[in-house]
C-alpha atoms as a PDB file:
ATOM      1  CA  UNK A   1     215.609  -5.257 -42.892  1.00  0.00           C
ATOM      2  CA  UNK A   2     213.866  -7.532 -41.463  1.00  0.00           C
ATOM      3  CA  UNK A   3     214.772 -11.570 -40.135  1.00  0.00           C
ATOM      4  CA  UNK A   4     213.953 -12.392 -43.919  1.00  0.00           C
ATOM      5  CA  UNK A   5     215.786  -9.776 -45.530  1.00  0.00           C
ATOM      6  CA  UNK A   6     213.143  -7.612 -46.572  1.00  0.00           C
ATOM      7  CA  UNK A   7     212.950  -3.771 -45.898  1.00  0.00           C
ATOM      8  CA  UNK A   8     210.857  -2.475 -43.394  1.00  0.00           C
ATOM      9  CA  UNK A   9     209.036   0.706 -44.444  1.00  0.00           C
ATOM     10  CA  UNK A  10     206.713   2.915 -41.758  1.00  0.00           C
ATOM     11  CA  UNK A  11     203.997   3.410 -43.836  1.00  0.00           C
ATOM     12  CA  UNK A  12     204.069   6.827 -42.659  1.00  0.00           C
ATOM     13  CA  UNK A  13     206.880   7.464 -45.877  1.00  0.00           C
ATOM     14  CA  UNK A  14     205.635   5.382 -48.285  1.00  0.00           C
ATOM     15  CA  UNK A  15     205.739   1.367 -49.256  1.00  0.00           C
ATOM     16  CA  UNK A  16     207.901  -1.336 -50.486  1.00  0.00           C
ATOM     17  CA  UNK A  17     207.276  -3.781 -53.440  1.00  0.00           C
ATOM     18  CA  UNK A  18     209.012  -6.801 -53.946  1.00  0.00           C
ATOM     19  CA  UNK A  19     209.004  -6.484 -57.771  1.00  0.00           C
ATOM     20  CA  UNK A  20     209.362  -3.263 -60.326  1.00  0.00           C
ATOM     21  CA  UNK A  21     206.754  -1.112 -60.926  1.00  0.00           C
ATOM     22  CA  UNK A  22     206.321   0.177 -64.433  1.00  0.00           C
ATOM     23  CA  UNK A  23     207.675   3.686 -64.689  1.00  0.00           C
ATOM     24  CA  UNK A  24     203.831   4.533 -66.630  1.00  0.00           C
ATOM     25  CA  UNK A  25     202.196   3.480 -63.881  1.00  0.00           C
ATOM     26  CA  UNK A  26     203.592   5.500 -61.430  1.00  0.00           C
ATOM     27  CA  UNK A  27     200.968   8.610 -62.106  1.00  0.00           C
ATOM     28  CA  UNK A  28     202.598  11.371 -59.151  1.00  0.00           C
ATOM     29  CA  UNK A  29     204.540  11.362 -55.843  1.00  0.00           C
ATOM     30  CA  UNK A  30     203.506  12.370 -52.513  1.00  0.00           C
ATOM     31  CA  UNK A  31     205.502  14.265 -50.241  1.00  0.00           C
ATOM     32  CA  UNK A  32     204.160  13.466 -47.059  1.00  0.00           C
ATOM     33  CA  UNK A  33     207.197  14.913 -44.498  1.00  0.00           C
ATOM     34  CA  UNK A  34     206.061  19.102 -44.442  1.00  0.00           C
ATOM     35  CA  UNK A  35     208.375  19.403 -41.776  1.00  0.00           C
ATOM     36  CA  UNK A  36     211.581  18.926 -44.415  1.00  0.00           C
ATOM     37  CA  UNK A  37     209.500  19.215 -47.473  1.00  0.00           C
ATOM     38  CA  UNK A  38     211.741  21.521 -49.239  1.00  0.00           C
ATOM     39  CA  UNK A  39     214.753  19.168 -49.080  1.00  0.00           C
ATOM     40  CA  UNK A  40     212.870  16.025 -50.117  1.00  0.00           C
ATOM     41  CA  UNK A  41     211.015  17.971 -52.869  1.00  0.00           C
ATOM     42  CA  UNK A  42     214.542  19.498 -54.339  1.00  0.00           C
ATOM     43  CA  UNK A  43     215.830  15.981 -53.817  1.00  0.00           C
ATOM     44  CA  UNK A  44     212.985  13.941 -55.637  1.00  0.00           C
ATOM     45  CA  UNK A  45     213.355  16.538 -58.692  1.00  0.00           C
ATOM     46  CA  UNK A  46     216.972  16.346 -59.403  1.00  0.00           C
ATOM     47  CA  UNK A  47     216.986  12.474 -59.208  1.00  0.00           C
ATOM     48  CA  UNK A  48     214.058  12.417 -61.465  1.00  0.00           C
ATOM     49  CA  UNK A  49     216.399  14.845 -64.098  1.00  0.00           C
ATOM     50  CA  UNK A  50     219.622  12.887 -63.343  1.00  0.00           C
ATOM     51  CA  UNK A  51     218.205   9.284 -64.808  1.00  0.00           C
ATOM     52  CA  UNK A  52     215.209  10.786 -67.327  1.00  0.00           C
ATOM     53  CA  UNK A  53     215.846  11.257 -71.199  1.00  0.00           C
ATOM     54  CA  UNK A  54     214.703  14.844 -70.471  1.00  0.00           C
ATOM     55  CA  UNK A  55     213.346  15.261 -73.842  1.00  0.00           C
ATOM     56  CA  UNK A  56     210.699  12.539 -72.867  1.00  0.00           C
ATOM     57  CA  UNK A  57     208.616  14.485 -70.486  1.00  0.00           C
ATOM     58  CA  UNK A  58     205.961  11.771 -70.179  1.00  0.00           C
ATOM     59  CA  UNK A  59     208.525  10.186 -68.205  1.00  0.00           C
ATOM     60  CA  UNK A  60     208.262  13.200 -65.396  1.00  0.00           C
ATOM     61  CA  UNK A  61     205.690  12.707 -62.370  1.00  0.00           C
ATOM     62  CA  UNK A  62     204.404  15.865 -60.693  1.00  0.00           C
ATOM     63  CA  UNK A  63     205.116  16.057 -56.716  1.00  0.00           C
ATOM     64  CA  UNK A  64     202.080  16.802 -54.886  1.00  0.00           C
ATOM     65  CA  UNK A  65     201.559  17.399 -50.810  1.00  0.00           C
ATOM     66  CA  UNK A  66     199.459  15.103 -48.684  1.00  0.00           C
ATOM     67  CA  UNK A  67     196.771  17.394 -49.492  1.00  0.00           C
ATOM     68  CA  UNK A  68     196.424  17.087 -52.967  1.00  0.00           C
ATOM     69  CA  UNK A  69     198.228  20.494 -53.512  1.00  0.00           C
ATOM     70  CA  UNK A  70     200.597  20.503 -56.266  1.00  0.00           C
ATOM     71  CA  UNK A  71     203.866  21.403 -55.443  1.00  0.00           C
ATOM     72  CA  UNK A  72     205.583  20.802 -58.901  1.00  0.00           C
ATOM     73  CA  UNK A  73     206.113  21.612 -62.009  1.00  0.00           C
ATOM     74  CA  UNK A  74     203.813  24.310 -60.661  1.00  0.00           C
ATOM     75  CA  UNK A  75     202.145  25.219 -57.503  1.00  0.00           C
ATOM     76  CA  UNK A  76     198.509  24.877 -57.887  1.00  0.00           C
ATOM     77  CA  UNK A  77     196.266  24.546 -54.753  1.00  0.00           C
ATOM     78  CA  UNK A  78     193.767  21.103 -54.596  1.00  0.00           C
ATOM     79  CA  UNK A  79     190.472  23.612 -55.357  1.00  0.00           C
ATOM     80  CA  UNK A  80     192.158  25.337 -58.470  1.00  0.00           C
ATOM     81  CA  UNK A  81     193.609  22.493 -59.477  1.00  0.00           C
ATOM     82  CA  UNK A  82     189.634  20.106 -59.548  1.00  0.00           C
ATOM     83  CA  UNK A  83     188.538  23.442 -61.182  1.00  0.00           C
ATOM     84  CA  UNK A  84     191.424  23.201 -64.233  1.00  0.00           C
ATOM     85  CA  UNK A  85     190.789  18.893 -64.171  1.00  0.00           C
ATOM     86  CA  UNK A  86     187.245  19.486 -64.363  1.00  0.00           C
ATOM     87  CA  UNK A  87     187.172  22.843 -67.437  1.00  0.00           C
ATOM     88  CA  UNK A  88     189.680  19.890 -69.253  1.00  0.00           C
ATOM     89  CA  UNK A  89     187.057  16.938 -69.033  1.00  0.00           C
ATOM     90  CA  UNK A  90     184.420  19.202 -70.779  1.00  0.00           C
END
């Protein structure tokens, strides 16, 4: 915290907001620490399960790695993954 009693965040792991952000705008999250990547991903999954209706599955983000690579609900490299984006748009 800082003298005003606001977090400090490295932007290295992410950002801070001084209001709520809308759970629908929150489109995916980036795990950006590969060298514990495993934890954090494990970790990020079971707290989105532990407070999600889980039959609302709009309300579940997919976890992707600072290179666009999808790491979950499936892992889907960034090339295979523009190629599925793209064969959807047409």
């Amino acid at each position: 915290m800082d003298d005003y009693g606001h977090p400090i965040v490295d932007a290295a792991y992410g950002f801070a907001t001084s209001e709520a952000i809308p759970t629908d705008c929150i489109k995916g999250v980036v795990v950006n620490d590969l060298e514990s990547m495993d934890h954090h991903l494990s970790s990020i999954i079971d707290s989105m399960f532990k407070s999600q209706d889980l039959s609302d599955k709009k309300q579940f983000v997919p976890i992707y790695d600072p290179d666009g690579n999808l790491l979950w609900p499936k892992k889907i490299q960034y090339a295979e993954l523009k190629q599925l984006i793209s064969k959807k748009k047409e």
